[in-house]
PDB file of N, CA and C in Angstrom:
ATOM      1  N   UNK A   1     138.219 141.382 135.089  1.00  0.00           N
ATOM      2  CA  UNK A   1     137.200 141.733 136.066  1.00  0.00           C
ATOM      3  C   UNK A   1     135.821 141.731 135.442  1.00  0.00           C
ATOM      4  N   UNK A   2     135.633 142.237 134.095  1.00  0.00           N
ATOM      5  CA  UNK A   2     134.609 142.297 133.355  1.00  0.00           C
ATOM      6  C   UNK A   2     133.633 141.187 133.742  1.00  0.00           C
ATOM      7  N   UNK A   3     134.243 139.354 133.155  1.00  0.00           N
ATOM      8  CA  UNK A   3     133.043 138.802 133.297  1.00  0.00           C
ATOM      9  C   UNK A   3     132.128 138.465 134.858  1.00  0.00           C
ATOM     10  N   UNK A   4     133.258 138.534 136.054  1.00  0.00           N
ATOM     11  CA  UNK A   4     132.650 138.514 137.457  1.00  0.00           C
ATOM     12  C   UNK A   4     131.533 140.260 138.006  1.00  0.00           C
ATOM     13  N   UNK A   5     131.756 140.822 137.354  1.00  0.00           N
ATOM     14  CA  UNK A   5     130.886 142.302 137.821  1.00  0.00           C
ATOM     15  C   UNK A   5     129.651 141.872 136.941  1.00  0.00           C
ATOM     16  N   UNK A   6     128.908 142.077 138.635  1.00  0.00           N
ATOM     17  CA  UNK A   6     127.147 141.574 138.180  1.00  0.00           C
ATOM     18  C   UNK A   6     126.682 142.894 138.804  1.00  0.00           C
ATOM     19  N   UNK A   7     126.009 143.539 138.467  1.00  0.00           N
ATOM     20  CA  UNK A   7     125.057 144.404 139.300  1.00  0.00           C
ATOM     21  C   UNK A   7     123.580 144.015 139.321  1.00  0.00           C
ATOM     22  N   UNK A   8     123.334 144.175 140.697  1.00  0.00           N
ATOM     23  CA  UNK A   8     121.511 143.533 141.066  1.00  0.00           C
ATOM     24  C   UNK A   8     120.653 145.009 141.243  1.00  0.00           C
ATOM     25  N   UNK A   9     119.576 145.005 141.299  1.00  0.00           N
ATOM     26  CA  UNK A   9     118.545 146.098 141.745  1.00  0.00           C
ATOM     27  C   UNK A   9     117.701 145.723 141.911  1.00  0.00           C
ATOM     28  N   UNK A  10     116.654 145.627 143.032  1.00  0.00           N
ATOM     29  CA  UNK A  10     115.584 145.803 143.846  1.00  0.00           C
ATOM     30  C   UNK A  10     114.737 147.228 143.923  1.00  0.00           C
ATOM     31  N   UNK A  11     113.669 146.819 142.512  1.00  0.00           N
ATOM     32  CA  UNK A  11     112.788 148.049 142.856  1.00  0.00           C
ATOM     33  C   UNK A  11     111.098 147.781 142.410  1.00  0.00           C
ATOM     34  N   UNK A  12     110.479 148.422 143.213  1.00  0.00           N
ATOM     35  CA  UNK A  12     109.176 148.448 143.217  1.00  0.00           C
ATOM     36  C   UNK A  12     108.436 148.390 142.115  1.00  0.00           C
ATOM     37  N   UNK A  13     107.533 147.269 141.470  1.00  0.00           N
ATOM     38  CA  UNK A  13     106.990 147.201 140.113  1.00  0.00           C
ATOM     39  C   UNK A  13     105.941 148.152 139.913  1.00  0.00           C
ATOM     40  N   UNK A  14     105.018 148.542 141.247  1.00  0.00           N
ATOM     41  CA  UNK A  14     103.977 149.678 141.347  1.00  0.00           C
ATOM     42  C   UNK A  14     104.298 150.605 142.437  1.00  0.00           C
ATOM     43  N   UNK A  15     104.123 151.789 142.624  1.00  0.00           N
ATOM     44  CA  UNK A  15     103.528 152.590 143.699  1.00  0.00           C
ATOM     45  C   UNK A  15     102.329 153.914 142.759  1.00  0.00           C
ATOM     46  N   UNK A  16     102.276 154.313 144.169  1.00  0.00           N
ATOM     47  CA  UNK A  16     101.337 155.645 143.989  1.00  0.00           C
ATOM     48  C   UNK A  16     101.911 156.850 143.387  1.00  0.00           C
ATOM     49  N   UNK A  17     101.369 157.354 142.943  1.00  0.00           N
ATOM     50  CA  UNK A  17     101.818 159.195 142.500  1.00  0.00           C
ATOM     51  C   UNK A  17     102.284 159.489 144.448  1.00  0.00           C
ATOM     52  N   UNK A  18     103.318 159.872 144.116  1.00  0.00           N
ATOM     53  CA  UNK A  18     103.889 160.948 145.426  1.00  0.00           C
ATOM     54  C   UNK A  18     104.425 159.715 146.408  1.00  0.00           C
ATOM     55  N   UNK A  19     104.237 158.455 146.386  1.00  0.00           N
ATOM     56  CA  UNK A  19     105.017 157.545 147.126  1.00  0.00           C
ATOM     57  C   UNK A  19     106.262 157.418 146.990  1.00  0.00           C
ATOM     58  N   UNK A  20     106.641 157.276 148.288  1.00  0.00           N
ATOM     59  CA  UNK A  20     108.391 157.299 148.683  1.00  0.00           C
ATOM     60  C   UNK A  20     108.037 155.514 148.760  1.00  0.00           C
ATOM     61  N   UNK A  21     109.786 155.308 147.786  1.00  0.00           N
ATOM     62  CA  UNK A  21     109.907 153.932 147.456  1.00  0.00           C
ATOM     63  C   UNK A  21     111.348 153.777 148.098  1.00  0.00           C
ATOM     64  N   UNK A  22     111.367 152.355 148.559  1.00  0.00           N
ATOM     65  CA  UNK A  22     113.002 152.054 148.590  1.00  0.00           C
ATOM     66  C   UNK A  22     113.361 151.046 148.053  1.00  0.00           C
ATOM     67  N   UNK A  23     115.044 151.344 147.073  1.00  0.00           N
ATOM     68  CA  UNK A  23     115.511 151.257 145.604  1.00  0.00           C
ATOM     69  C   UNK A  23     116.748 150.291 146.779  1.00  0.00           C
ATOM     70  N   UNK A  24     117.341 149.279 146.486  1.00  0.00           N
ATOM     71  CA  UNK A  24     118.166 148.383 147.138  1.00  0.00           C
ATOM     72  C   UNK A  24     118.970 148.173 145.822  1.00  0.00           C
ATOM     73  N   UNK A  25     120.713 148.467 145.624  1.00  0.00           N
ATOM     74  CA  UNK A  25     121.203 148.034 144.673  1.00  0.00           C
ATOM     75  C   UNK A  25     122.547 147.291 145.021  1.00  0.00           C
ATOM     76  N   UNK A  26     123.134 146.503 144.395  1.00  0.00           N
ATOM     77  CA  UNK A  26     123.984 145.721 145.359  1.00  0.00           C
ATOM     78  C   UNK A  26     125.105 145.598 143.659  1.00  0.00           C
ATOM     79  N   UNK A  27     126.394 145.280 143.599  1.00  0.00           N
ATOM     80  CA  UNK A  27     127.370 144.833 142.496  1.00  0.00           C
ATOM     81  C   UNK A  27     128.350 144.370 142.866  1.00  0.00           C
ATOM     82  N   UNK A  28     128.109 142.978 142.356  1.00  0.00           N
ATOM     83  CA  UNK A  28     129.397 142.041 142.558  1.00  0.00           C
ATOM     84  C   UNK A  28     130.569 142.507 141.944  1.00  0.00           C
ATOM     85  N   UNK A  29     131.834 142.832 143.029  1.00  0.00           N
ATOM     86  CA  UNK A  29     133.054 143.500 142.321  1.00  0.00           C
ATOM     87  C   UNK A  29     134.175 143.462 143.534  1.00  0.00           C
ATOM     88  N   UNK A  30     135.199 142.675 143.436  1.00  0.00           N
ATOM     89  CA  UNK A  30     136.230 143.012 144.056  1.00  0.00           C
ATOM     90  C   UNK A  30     136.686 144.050 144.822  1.00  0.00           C
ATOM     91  N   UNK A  31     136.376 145.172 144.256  1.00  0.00           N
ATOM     92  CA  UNK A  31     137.011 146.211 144.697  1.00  0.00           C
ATOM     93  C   UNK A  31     138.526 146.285 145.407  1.00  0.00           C
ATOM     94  N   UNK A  32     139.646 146.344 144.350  1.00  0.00           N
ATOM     95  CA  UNK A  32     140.823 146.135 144.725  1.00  0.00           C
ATOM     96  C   UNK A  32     141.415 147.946 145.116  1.00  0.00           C
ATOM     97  N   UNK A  33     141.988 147.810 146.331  1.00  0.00           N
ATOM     98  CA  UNK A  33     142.099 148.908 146.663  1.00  0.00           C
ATOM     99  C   UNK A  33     144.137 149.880 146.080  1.00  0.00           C
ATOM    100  N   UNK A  34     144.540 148.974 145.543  1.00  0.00           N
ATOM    101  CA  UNK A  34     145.778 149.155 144.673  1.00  0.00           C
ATOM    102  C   UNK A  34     147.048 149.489 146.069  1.00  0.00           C
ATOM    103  N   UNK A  35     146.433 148.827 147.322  1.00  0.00           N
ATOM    104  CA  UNK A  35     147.119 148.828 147.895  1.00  0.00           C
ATOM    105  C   UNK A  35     148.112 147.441 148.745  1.00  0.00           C
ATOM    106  N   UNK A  36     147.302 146.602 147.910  1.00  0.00           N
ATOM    107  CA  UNK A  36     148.268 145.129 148.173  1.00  0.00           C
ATOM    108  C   UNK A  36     148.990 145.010 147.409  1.00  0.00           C
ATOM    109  N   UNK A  37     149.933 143.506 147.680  1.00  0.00           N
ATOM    110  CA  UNK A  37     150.791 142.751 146.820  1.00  0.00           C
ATOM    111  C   UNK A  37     150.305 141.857 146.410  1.00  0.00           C
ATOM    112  N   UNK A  38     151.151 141.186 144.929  1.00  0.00           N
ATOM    113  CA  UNK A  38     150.536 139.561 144.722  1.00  0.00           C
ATOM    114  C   UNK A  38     151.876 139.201 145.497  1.00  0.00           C
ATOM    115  N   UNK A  39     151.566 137.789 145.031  1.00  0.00           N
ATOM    116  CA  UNK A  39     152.771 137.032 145.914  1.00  0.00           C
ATOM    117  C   UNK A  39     154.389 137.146 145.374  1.00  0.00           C
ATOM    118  N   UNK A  40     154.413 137.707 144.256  1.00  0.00           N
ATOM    119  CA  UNK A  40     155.727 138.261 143.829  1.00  0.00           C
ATOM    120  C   UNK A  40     156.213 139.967 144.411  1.00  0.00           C
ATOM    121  N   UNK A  41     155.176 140.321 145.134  1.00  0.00           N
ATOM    122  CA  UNK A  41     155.621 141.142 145.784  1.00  0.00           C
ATOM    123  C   UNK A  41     155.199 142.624 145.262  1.00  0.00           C
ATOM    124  N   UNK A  42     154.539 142.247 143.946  1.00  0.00           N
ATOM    125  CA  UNK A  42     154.368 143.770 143.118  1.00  0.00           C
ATOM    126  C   UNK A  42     152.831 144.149 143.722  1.00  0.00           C
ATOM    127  N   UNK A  43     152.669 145.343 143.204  1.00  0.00           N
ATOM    128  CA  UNK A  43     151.810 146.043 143.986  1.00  0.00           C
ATOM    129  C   UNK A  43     150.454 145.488 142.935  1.00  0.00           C
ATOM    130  N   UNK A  44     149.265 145.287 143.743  1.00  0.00           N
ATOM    131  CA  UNK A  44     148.428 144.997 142.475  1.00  0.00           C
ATOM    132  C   UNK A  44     147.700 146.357 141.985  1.00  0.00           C
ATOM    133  N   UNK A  45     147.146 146.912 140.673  1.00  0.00           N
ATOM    134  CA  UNK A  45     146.845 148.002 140.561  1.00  0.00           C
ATOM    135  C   UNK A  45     145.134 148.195 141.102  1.00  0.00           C
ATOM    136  N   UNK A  46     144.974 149.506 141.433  1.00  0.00           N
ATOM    137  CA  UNK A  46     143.756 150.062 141.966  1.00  0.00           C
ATOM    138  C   UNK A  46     142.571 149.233 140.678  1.00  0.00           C
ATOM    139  N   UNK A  47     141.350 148.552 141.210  1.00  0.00           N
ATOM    140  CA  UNK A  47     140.283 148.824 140.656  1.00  0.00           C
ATOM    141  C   UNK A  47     139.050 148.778 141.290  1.00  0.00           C
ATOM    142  N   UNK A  48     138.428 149.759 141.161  1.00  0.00           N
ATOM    143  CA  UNK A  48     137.362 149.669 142.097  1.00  0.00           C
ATOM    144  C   UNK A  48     136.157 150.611 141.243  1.00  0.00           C
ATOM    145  N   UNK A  49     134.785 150.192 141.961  1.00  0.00           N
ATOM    146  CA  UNK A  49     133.901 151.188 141.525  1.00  0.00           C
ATOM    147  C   UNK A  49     133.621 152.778 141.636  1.00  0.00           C
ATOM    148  N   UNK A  50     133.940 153.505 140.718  1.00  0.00           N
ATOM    149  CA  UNK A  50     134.638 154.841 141.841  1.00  0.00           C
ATOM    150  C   UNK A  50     133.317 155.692 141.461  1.00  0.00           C
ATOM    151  N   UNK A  51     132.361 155.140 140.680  1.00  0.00           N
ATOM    152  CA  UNK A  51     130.676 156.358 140.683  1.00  0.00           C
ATOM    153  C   UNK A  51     129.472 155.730 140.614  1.00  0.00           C
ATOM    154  N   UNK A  52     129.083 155.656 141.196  1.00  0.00           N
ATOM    155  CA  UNK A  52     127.411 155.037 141.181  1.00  0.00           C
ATOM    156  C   UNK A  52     126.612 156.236 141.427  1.00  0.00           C
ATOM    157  N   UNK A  53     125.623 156.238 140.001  1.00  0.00           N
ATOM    158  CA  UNK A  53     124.563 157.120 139.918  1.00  0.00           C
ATOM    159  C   UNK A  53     123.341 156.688 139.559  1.00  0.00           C
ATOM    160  N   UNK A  54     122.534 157.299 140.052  1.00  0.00           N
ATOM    161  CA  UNK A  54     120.428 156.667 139.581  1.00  0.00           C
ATOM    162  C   UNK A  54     119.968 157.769 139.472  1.00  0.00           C
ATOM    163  N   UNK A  55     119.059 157.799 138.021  1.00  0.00           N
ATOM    164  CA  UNK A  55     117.975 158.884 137.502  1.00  0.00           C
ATOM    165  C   UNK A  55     117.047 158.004 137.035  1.00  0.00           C
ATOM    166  N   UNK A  56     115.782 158.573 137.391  1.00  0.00           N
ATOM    167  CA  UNK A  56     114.639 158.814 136.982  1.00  0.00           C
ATOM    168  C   UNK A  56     114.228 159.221 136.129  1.00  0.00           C
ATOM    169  N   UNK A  57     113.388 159.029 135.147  1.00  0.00           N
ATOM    170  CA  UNK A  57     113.218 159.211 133.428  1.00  0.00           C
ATOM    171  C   UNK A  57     114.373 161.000 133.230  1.00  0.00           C
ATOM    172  N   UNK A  58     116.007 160.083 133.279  1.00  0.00           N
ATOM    173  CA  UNK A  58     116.985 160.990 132.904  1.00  0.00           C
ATOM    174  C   UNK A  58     116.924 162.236 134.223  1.00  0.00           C
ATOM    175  N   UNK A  59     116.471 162.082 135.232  1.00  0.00           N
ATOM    176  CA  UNK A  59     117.160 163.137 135.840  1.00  0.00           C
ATOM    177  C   UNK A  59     117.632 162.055 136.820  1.00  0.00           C
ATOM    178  N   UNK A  60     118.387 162.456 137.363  1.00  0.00           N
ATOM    179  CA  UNK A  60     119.344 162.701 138.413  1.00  0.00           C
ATOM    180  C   UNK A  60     119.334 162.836 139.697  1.00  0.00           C
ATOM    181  N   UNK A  61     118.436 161.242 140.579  1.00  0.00           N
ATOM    182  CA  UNK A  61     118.673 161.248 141.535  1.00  0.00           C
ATOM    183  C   UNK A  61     119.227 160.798 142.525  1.00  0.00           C
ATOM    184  N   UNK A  62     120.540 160.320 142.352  1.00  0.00           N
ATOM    185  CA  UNK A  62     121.492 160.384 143.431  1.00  0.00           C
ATOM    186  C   UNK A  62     122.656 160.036 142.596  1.00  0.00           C
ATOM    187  N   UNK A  63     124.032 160.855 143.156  1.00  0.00           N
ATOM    188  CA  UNK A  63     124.912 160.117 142.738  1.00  0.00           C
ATOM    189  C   UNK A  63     126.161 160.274 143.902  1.00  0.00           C
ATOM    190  N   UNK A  64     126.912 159.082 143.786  1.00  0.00           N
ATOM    191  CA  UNK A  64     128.121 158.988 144.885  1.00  0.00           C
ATOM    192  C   UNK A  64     129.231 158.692 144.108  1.00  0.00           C
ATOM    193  N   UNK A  65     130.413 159.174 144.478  1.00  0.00           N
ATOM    194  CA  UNK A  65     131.500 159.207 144.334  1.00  0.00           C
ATOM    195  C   UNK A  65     132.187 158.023 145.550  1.00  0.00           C
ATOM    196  N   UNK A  66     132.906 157.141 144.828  1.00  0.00           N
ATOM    197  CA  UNK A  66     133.555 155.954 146.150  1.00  0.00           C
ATOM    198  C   UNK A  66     135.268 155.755 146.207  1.00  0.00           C
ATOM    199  N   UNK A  67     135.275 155.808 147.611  1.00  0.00           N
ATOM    200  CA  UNK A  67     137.022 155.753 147.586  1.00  0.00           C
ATOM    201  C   UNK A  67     137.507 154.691 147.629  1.00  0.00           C
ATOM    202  N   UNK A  68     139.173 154.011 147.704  1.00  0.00           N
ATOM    203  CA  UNK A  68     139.296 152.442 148.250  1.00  0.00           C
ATOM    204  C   UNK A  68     138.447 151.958 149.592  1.00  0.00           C
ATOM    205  N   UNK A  69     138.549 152.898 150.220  1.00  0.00           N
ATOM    206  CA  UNK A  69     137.963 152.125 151.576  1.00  0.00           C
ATOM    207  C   UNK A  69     136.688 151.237 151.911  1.00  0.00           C
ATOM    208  N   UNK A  70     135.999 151.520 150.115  1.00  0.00           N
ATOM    209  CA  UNK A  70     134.625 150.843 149.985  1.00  0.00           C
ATOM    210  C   UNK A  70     134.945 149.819 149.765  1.00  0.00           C
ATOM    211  N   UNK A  71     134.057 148.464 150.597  1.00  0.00           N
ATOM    212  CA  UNK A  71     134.422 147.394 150.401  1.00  0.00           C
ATOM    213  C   UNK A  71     133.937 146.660 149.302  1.00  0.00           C
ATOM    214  N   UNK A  72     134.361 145.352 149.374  1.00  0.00           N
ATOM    215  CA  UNK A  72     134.062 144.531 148.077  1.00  0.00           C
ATOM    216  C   UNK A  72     132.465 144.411 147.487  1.00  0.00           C
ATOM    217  N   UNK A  73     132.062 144.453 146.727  1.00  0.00           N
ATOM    218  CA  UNK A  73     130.557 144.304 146.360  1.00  0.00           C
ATOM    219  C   UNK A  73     129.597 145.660 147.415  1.00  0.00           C
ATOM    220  N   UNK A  74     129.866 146.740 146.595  1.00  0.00           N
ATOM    221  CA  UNK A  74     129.131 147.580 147.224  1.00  0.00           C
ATOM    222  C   UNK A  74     127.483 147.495 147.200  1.00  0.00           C
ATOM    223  N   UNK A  75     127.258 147.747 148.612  1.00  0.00           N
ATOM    224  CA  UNK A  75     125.624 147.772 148.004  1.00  0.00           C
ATOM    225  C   UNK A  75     124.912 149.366 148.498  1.00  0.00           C
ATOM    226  N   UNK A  76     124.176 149.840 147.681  1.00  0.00           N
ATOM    227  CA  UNK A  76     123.421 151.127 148.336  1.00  0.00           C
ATOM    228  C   UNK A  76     121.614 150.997 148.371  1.00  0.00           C
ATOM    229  N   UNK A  77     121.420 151.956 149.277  1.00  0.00           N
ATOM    230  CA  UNK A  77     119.781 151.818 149.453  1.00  0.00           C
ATOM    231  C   UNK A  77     119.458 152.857 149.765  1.00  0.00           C
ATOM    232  N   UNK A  78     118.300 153.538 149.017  1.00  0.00           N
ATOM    233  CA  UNK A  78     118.016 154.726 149.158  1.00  0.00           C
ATOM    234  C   UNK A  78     116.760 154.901 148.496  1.00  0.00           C
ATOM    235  N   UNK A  79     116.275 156.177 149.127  1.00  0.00           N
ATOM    236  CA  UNK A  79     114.117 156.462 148.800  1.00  0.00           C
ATOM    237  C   UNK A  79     114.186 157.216 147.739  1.00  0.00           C
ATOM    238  N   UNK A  80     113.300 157.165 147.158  1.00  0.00           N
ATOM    239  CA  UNK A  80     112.888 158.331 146.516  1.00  0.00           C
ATOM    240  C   UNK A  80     111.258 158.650 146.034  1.00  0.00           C
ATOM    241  N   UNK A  81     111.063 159.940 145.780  1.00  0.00           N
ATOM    242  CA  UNK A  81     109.925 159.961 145.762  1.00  0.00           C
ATOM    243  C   UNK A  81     109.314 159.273 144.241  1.00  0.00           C
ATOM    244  N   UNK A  82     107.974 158.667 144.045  1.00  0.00           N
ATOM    245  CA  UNK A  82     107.927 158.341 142.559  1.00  0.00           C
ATOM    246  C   UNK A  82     106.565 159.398 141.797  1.00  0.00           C
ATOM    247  N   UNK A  83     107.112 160.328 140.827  1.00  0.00           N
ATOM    248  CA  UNK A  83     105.687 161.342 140.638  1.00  0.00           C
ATOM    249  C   UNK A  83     104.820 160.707 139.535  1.00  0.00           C
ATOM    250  N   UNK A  84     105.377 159.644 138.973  1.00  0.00           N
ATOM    251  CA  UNK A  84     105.676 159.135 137.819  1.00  0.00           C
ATOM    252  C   UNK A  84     105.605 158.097 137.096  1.00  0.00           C
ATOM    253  N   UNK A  85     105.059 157.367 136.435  1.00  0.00           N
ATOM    254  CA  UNK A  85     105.567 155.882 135.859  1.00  0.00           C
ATOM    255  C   UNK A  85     106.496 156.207 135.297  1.00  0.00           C
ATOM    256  N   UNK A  86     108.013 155.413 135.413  1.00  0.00           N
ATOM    257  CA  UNK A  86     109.039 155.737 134.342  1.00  0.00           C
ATOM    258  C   UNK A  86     109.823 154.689 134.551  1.00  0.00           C
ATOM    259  N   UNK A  87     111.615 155.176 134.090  1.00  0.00           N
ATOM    260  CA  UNK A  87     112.335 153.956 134.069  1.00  0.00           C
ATOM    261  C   UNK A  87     113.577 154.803 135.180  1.00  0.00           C
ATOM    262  N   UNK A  88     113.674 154.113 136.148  1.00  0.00           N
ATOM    263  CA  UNK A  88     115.136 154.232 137.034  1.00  0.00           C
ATOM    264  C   UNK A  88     116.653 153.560 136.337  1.00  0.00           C
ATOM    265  N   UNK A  89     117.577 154.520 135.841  1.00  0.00           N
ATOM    266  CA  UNK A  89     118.331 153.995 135.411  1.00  0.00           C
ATOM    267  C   UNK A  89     119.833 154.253 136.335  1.00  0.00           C
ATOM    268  N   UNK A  90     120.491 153.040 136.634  1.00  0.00           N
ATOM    269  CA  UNK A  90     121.552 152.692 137.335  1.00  0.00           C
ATOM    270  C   UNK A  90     122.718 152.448 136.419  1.00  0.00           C
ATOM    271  N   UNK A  91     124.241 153.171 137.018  1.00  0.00           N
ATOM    272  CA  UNK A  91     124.873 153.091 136.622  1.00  0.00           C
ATOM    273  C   UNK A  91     126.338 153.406 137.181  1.00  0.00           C
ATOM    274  N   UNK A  92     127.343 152.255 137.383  1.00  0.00           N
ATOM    275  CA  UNK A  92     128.070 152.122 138.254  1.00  0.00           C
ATOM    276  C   UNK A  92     129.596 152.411 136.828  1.00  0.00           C
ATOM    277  N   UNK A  93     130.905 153.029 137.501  1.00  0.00           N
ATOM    278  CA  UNK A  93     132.117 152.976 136.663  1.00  0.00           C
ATOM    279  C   UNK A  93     132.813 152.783 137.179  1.00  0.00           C
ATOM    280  N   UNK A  94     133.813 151.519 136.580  1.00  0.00           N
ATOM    281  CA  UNK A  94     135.052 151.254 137.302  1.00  0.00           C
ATOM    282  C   UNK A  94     136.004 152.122 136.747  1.00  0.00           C
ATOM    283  N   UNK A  95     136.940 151.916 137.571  1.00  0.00           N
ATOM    284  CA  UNK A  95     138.666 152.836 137.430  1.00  0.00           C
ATOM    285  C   UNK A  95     138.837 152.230 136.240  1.00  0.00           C
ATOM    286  N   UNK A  96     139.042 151.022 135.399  1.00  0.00           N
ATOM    287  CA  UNK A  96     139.569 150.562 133.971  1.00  0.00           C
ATOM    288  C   UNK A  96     138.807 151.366 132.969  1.00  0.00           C
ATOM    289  N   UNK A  97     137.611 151.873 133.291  1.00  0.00           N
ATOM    290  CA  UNK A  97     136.424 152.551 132.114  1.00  0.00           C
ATOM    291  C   UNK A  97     135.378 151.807 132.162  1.00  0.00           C
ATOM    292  N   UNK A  98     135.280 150.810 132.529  1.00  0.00           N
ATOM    293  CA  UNK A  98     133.911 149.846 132.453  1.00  0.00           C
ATOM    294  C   UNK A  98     133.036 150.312 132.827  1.00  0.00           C
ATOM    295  N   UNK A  99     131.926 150.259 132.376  1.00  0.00           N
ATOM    296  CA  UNK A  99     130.563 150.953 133.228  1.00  0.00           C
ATOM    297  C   UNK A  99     129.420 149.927 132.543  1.00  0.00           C
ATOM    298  N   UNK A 100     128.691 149.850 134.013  1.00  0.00           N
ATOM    299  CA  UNK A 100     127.935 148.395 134.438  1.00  0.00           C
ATOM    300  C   UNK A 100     126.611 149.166 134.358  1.00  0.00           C
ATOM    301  N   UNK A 101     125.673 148.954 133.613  1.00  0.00           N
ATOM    302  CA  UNK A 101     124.085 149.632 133.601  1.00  0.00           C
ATOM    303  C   UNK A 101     123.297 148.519 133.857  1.00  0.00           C
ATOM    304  N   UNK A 102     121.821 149.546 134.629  1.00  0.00           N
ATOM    305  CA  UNK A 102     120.615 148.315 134.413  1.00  0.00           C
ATOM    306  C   UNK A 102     119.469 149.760 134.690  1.00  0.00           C
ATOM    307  N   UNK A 103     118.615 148.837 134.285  1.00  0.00           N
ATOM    308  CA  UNK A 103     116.970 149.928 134.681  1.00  0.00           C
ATOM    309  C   UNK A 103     116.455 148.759 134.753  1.00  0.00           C
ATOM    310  N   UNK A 104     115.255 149.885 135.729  1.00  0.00           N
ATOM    311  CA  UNK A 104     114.096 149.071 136.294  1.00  0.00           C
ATOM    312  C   UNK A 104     112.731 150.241 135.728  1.00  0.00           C
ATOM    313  N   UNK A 105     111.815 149.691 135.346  1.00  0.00           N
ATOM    314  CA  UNK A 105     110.784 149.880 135.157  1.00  0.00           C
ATOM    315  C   UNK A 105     109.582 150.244 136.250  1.00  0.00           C
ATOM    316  N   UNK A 106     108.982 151.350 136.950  1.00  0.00           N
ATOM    317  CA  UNK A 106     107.909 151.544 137.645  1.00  0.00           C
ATOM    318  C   UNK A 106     106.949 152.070 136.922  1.00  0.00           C
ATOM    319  N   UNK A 107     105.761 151.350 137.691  1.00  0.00           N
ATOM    320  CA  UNK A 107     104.314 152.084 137.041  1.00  0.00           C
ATOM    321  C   UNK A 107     103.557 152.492 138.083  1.00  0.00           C
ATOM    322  N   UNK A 108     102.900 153.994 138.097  1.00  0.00           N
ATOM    323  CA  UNK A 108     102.584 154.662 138.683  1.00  0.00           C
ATOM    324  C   UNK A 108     101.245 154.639 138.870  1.00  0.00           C
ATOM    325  N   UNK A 109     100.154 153.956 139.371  1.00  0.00           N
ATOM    326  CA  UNK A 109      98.628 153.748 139.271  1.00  0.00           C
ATOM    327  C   UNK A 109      97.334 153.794 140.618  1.00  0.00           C
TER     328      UNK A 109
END
């Protein structure tokens, strides 16, 4: 699964002190819900993205917890306020242990 999981992010290169921004993140991923068969009949095992979290120079603003029912290539979108120039850091974990990072860079002027 490793080399197909891409994660994208969409975020604002400038805003203002106190501007609400919206952060668009999207990751290419199967998301196998460990509830099919292959064609021999065996069950295929669960893998899916089960935490996606985003902080702001290290804090902590948002994080979700995801069940099977999330479909393939999740994408999320969500505001936040920016007080700050800093770095938004994203970070998604699959059920195997893998965990998929990226940051984006804003400047505050």
């Amino acid at each position: 699964m490793a080399g197909k999981v891409k994660p994208r992010v969409k975020v604002p290169k400038k805003a203002a002190a106190g501007e609400v921004i919206t952060i668009k993140t999207l990751i290419s991923h199967d998301m196998e819900s460990g509830q099919r068969k292959d064609k021999e009949g065996n069950l295929i095992p669960r893998q899916i993205i089960n935490r996606f979290t985003a902080a702001f120079n290290g804090e902590e603003v948002i994080a979700v917890d995801l069940e099977p029912a999330v479909s393939s290539n999740p994408y999320f979108e969500f505001s936040m306020t920016v007080p700050e120039s800093g770095t938004i850091s994203f970070t998604w974990v699959d059920d195997d242990g893998s965990v998929y990072e990226d940051e984006k860079k804003i400047t505050v002027g």
